[in-house]
N, C-alpha and C. Protein backbone atom coordinates (compact mmCIF):
# COMPACT_ATOMS: atom_id res chain seq x y z
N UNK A 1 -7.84 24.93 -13.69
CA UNK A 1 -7.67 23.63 -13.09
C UNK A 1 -8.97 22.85 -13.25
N UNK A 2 -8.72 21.41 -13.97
CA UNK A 2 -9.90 20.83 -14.14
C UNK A 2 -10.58 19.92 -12.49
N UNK A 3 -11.40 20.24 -12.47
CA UNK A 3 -12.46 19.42 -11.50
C UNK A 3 -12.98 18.06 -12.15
N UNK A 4 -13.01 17.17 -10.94
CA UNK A 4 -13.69 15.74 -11.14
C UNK A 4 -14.78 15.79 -10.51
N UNK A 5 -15.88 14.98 -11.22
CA UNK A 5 -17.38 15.16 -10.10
C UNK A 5 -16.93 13.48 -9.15
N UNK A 6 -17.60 13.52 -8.27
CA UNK A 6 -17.35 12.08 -7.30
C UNK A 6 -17.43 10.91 -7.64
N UNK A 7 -18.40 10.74 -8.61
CA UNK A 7 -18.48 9.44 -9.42
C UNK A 7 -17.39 9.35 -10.43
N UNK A 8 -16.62 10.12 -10.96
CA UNK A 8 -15.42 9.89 -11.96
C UNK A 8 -14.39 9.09 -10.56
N UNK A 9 -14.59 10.36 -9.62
CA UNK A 9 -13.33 9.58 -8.69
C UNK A 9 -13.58 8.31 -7.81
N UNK A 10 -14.89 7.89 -8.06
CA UNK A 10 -15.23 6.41 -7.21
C UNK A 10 -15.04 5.83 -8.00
N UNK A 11 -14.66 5.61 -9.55
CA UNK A 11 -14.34 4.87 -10.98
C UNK A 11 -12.91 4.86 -10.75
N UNK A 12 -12.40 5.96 -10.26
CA UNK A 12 -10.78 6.15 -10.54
C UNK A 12 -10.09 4.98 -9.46
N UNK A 13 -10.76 5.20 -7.86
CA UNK A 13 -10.21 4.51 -6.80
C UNK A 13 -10.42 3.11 -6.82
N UNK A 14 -11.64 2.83 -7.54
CA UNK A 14 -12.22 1.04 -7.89
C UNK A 14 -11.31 0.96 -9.45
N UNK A 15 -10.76 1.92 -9.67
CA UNK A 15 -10.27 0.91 -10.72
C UNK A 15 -10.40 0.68 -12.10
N UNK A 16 -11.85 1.17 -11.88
CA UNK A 16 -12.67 1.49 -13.00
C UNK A 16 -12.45 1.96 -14.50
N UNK A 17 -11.48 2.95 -14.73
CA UNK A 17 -11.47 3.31 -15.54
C UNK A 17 -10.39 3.21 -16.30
N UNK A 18 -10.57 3.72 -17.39
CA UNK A 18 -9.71 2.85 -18.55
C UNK A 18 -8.35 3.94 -18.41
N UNK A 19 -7.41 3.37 -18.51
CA UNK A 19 -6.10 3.79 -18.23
C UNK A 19 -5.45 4.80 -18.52
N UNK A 20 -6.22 5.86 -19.77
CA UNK A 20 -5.85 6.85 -20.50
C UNK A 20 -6.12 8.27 -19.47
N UNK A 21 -7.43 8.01 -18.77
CA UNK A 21 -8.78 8.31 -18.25
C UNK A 21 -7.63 8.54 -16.78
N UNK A 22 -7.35 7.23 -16.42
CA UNK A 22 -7.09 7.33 -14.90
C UNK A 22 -5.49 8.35 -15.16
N UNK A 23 -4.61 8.01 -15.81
CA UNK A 23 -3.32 8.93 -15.85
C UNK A 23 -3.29 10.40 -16.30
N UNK A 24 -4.45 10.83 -16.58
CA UNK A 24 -4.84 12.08 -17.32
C UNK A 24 -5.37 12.79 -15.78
N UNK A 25 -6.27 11.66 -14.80
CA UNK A 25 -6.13 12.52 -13.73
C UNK A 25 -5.22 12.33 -12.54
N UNK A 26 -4.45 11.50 -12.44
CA UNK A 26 -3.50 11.63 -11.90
C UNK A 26 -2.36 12.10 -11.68
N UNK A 27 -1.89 12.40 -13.22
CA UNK A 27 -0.94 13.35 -13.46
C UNK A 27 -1.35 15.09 -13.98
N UNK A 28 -2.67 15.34 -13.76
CA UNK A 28 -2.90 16.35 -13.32
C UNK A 28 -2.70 17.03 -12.05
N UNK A 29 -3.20 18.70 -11.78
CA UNK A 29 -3.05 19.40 -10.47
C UNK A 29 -4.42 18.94 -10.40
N UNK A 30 -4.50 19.06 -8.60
CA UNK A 30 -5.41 18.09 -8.04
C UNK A 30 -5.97 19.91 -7.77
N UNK A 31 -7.59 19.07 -7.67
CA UNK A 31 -8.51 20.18 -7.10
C UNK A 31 -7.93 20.40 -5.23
N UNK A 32 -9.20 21.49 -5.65
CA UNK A 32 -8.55 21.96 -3.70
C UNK A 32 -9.30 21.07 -2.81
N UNK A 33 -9.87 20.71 -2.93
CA UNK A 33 -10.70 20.07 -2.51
C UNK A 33 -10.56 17.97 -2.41
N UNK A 34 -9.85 17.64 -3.04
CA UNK A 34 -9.36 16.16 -3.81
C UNK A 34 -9.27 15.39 -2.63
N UNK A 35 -8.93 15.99 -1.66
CA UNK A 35 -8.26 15.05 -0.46
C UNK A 35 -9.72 14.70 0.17
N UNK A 36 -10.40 15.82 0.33
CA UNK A 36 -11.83 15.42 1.25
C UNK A 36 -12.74 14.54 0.58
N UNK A 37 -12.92 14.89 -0.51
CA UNK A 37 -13.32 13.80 -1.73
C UNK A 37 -13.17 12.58 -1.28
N UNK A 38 -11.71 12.52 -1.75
CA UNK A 38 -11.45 10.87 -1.36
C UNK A 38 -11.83 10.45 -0.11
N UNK A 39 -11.48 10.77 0.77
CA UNK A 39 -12.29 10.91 2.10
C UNK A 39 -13.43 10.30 2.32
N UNK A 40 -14.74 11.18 1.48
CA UNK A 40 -15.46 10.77 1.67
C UNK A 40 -15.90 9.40 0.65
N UNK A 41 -15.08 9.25 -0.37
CA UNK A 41 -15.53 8.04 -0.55
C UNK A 41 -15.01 7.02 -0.22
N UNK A 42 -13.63 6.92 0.11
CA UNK A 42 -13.31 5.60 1.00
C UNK A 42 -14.63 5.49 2.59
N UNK A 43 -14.95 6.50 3.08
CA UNK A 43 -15.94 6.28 4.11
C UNK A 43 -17.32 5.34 3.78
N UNK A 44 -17.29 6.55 2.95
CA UNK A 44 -18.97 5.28 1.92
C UNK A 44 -18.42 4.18 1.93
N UNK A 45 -17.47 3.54 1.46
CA UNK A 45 -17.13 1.85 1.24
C UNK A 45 -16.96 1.21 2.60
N UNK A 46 -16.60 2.16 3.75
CA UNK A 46 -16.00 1.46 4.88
C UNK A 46 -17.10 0.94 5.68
N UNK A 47 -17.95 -0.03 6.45
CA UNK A 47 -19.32 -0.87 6.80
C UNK A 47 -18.60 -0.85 8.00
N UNK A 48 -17.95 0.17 8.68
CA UNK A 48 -17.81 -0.05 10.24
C UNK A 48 -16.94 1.15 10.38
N UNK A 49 -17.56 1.56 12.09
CA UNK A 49 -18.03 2.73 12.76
C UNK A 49 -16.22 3.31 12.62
N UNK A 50 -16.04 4.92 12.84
CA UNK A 50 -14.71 5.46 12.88
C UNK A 50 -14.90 6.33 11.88
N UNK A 51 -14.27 7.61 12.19
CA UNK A 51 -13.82 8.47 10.95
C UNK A 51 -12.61 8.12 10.71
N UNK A 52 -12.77 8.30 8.85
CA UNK A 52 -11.24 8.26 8.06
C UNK A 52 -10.40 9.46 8.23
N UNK A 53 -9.10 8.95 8.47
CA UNK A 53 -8.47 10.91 8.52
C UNK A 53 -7.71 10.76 8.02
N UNK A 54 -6.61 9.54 7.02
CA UNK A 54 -5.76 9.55 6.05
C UNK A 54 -5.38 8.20 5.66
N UNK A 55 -5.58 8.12 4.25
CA UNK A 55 -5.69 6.72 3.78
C UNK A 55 -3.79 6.68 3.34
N UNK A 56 -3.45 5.12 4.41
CA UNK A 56 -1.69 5.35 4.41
C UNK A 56 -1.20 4.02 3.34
N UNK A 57 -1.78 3.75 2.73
CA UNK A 57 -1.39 2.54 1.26
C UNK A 57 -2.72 2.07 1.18
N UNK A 58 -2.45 1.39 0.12
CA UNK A 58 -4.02 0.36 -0.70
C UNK A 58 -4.16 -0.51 0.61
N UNK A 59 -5.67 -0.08 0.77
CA UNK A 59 -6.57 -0.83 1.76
C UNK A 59 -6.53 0.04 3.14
N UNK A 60 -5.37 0.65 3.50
CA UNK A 60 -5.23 0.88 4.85
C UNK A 60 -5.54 2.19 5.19
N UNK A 61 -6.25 2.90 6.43
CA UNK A 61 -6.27 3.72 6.46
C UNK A 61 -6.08 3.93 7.86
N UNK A 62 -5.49 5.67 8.37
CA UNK A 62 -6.05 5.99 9.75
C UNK A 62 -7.20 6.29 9.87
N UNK A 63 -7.76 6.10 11.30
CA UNK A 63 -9.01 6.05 11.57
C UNK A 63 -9.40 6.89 13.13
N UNK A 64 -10.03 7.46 13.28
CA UNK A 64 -10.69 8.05 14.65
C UNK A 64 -11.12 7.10 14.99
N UNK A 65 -11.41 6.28 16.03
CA UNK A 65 -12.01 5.20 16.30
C UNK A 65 -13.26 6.15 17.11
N UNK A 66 -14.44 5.56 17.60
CA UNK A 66 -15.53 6.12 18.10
C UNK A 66 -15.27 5.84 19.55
N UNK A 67 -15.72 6.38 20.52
CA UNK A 67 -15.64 5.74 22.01
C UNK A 67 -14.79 6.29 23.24
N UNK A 68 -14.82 5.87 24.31
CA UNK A 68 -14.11 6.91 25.18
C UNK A 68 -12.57 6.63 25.06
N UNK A 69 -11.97 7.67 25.80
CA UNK A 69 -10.13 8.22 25.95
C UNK A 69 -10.24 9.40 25.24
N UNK A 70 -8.58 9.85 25.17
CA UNK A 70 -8.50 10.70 24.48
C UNK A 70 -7.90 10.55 22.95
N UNK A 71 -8.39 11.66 21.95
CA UNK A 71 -8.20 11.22 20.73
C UNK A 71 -7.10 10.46 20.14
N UNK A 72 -5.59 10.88 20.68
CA UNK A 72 -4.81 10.20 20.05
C UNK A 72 -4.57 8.46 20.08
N UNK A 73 -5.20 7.99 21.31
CA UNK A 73 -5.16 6.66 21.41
C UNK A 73 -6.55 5.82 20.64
N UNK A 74 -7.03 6.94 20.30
CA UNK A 74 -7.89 6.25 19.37
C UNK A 74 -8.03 6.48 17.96
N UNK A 75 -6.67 6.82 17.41
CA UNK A 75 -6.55 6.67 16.36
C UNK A 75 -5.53 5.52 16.10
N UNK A 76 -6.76 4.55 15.02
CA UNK A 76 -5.65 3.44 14.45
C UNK A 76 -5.72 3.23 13.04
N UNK A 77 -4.95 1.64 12.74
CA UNK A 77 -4.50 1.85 11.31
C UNK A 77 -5.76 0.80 11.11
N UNK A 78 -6.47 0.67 10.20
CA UNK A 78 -7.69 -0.01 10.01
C UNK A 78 -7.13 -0.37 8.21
N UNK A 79 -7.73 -1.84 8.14
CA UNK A 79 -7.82 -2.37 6.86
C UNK A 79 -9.41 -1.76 6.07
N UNK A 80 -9.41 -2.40 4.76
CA UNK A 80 -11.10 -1.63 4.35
C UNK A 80 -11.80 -2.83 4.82
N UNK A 81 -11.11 -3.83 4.70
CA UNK A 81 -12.20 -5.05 5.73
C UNK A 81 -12.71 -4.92 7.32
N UNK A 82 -12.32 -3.76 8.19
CA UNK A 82 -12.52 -3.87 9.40
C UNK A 82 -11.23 -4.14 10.57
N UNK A 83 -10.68 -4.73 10.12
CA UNK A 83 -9.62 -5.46 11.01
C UNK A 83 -8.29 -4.06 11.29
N UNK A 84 -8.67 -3.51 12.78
CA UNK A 84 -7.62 -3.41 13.03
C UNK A 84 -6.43 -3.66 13.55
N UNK A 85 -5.22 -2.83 13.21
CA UNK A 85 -3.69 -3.32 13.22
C UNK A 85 -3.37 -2.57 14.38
N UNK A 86 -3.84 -1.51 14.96
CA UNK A 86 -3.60 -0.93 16.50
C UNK A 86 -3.37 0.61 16.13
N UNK A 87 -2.38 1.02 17.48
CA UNK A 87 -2.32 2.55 16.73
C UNK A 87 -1.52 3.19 15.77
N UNK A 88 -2.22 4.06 15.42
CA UNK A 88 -1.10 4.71 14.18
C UNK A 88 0.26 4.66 14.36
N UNK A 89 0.94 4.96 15.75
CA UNK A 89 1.93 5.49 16.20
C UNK A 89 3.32 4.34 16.07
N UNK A 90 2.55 3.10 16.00
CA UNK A 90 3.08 1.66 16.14
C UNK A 90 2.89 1.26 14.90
N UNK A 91 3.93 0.15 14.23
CA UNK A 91 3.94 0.01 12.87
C UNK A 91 2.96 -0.98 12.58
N UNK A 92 2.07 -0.93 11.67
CA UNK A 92 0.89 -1.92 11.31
C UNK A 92 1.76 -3.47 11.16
N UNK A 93 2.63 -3.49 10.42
CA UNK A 93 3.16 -4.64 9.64
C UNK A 93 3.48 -5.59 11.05
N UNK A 94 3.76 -5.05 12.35
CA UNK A 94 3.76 -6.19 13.28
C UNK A 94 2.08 -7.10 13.72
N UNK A 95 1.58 -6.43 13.15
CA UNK A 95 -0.02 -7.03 13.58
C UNK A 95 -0.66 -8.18 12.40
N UNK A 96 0.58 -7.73 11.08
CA UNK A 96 -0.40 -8.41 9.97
C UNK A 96 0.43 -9.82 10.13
N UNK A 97 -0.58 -10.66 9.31
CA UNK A 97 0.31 -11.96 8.78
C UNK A 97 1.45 -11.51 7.55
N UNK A 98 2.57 -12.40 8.04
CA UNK A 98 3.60 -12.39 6.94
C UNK A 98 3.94 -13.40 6.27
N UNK A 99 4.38 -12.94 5.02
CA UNK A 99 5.05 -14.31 4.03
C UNK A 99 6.49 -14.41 3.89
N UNK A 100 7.22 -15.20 4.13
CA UNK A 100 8.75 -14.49 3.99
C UNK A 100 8.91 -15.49 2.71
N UNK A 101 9.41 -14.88 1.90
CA UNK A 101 9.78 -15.79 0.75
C UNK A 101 11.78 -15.70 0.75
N UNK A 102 12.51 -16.24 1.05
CA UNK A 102 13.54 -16.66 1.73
C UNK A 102 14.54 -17.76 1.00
N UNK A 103 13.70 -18.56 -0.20
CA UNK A 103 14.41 -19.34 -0.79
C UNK A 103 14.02 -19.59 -2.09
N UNK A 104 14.88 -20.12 -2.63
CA UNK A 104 14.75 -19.70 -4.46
C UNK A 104 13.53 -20.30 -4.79
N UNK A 105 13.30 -21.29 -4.26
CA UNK A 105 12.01 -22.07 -5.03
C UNK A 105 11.03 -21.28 -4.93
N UNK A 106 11.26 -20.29 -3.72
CA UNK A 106 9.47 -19.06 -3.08
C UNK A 106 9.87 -18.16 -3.48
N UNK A 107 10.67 -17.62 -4.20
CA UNK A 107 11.11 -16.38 -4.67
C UNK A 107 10.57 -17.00 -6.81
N UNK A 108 11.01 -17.82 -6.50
CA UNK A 108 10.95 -18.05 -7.96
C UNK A 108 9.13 -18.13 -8.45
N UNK A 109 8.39 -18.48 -7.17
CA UNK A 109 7.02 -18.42 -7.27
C UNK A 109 6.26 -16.87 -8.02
N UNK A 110 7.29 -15.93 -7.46
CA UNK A 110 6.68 -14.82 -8.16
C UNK A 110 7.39 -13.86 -9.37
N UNK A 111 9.30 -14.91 -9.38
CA UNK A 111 9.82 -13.59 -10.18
C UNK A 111 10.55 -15.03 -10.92
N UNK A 112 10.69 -14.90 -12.13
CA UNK A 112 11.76 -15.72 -12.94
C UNK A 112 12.58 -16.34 -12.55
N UNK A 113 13.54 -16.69 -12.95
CA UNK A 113 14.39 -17.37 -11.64
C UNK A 113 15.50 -16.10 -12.14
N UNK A 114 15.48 -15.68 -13.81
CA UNK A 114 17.10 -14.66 -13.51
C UNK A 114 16.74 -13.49 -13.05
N UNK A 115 15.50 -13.06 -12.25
CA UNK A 115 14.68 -11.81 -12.24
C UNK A 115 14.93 -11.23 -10.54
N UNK A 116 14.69 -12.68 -10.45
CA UNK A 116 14.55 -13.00 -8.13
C UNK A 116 15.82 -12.55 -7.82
N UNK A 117 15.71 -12.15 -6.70
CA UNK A 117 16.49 -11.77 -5.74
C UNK A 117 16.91 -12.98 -5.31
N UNK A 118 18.68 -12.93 -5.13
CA UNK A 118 19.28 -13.96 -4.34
C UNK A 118 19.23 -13.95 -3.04
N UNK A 119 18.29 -14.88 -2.45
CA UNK A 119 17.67 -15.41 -1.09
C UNK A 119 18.54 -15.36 0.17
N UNK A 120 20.13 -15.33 -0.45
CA UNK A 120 21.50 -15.19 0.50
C UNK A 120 21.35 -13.87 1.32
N UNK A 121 21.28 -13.06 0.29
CA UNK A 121 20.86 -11.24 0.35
C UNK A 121 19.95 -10.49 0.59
N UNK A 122 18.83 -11.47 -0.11
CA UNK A 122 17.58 -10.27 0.16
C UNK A 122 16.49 -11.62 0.37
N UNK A 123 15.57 -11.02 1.09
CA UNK A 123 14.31 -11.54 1.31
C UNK A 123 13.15 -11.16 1.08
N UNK A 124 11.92 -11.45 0.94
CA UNK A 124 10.66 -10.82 0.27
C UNK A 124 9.78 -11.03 1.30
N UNK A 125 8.97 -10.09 2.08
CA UNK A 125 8.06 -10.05 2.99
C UNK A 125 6.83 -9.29 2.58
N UNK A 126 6.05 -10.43 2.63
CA UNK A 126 4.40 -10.52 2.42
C UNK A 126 3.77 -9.70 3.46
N UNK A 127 3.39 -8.62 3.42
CA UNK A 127 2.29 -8.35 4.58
C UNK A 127 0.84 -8.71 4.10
N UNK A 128 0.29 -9.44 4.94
CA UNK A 128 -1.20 -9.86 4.87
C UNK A 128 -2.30 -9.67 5.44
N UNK A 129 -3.27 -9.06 5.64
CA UNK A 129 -4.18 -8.37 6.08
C UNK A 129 -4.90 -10.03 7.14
N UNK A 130 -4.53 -9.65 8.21
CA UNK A 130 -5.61 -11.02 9.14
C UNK A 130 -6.78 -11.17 9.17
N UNK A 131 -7.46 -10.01 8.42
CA UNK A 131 -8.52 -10.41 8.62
C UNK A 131 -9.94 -10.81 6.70
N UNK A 132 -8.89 -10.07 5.98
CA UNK A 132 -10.00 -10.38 4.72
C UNK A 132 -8.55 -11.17 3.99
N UNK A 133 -6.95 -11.19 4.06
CA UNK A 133 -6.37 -12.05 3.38
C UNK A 133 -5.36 -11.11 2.33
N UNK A 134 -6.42 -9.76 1.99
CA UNK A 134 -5.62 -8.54 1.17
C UNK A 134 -3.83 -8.53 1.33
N UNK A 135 -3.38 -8.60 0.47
CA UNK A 135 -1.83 -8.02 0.36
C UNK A 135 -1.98 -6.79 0.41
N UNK A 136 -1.06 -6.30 1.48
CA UNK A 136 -1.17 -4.88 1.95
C UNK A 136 0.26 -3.95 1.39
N UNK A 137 1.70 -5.07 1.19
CA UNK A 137 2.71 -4.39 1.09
C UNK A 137 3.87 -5.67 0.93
N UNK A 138 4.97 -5.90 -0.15
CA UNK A 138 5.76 -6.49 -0.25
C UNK A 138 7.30 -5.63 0.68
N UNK A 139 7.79 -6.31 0.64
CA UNK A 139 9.01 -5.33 1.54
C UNK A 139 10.34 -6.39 1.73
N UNK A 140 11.42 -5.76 0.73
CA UNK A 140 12.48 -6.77 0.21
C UNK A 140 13.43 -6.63 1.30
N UNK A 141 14.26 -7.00 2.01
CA UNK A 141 15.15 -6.31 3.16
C UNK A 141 16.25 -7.21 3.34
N UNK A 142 17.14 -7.44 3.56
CA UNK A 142 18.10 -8.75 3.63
C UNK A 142 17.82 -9.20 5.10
N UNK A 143 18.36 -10.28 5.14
CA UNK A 143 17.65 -10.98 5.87
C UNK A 143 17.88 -10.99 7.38
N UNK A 144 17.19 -10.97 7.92
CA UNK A 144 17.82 -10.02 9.79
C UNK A 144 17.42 -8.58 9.45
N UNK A 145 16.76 -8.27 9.03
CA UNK A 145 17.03 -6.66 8.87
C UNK A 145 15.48 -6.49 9.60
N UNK A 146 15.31 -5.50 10.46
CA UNK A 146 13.92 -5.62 11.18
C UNK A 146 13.11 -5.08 10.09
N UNK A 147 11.68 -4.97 10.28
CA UNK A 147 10.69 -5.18 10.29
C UNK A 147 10.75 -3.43 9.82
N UNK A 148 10.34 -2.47 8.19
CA UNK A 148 10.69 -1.31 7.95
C UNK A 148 9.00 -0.14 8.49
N UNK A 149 9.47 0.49 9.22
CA UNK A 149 8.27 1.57 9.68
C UNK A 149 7.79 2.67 8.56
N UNK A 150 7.37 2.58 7.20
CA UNK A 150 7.03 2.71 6.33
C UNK A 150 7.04 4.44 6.37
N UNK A 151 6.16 5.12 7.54
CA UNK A 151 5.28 5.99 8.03
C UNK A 151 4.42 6.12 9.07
N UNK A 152 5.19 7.52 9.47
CA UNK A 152 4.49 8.20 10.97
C UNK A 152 4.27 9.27 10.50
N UNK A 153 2.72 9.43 10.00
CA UNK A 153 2.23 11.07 9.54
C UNK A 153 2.42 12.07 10.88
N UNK A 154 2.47 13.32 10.68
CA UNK A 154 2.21 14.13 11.18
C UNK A 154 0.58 14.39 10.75
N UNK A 155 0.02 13.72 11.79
CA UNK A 155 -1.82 14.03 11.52
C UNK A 155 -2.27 15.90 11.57
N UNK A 156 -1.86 16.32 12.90
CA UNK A 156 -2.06 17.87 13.38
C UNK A 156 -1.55 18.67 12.49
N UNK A 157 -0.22 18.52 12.50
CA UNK A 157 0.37 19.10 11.21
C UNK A 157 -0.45 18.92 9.61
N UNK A 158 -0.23 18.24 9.59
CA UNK A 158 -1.08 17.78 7.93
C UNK A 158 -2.45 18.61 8.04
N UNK A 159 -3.41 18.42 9.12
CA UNK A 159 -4.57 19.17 9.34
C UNK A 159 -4.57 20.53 9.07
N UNK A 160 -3.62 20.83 9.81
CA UNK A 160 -3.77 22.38 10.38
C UNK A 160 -2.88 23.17 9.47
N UNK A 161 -1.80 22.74 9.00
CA UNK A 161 -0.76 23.62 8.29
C UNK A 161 -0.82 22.86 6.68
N UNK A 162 -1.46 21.61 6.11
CA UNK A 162 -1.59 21.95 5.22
C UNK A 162 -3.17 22.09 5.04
N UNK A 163 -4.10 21.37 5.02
CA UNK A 163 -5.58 21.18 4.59
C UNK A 163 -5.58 22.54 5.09
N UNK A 164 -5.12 23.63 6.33
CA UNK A 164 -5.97 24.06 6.99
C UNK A 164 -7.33 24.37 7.55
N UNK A 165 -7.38 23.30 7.97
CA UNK A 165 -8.65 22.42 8.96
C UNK A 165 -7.95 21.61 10.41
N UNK A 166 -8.80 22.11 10.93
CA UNK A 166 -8.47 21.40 12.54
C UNK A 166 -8.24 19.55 12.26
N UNK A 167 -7.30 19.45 13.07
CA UNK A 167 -7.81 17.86 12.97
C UNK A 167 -9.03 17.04 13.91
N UNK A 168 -10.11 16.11 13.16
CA UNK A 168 -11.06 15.67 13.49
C UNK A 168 -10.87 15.00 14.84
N UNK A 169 -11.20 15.58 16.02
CA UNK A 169 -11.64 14.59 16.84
C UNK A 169 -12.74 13.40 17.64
């Protein structure tokens, strides 16, 4: 099993690298180790206080927050800009700004017109990060349809039964 040193994988997560490069390690078996890695380098990028304990889409991660209670209420969903969305347990997408694109002319802004979704049926929802502006997640749903809860990790579980490592408090 091939190993990455940290700087290949701070190239891989920025983006960095040229496309042959990035699918060669992605569609590889991951070291044993890959998850803490990343870990620690989304931390290096993050300029405000909290441990990372699982990064849940582009930009977003859970977070230990620092400070008093007990641990589980202080874990939330944090953007890489700072801004958090509350707790893990609760769905981020009610905290962010949204775009509803709802009619052909705003649908047609991003897809062809024979490409778009008919606006009767389906709708296109922008999640927007409140605080740096980041698109966090598109989410097509017809229209009335609530608001979709993407993911509720099992943190303890994930810790303990797969990493086997305690989870960080």
């Amino acid at each position: 099993m091939k190993t990455y040193p940290a700087e290949t994988l701070r190239d891989l997560f920025a983006g960095k690298l040229p496309w042959n490069a990035a699918k060669e390690i992605m569609s590889s078996y991951k070291d044993g180790d890959r998850f803490f890695k990343q870990l620690e380098i989304l931390q290096e990028r993050a300029d405000w206080g909290g441990k990372i304990l699982l990064p849940v889409g582009e930009h977003l991660c859970i977070v230990q927050k620092d400070g008093a209670g007990d641990a589980d209420s202080r874990r939330v969903v944090r953007c890489d800009c700072g801004f958090e969305f509350g707790n893990y347990r609760q769905n981020w997408k009610l905290a962010a700004n949204v775009r509803v694109r709802n009619t052909a002319a705003s649908v047609a802004e991003v897809y062809p017109t024979s490409c778009g979704c008919d606006p009767e049926w389906m709708e296109l929802r922008e999640f927007v990060c409140p605080g740096c502006a980041a698109l966090l997640e598109v989410e097509a749903a017809p229209p009335g349809w609530p608001v979709v809860f993407d993911f509720l990790p099992d943190l303890e579980g994930f810790y303990r039964g797969w990493l086997g490592v305690p989870l960080p408090d």
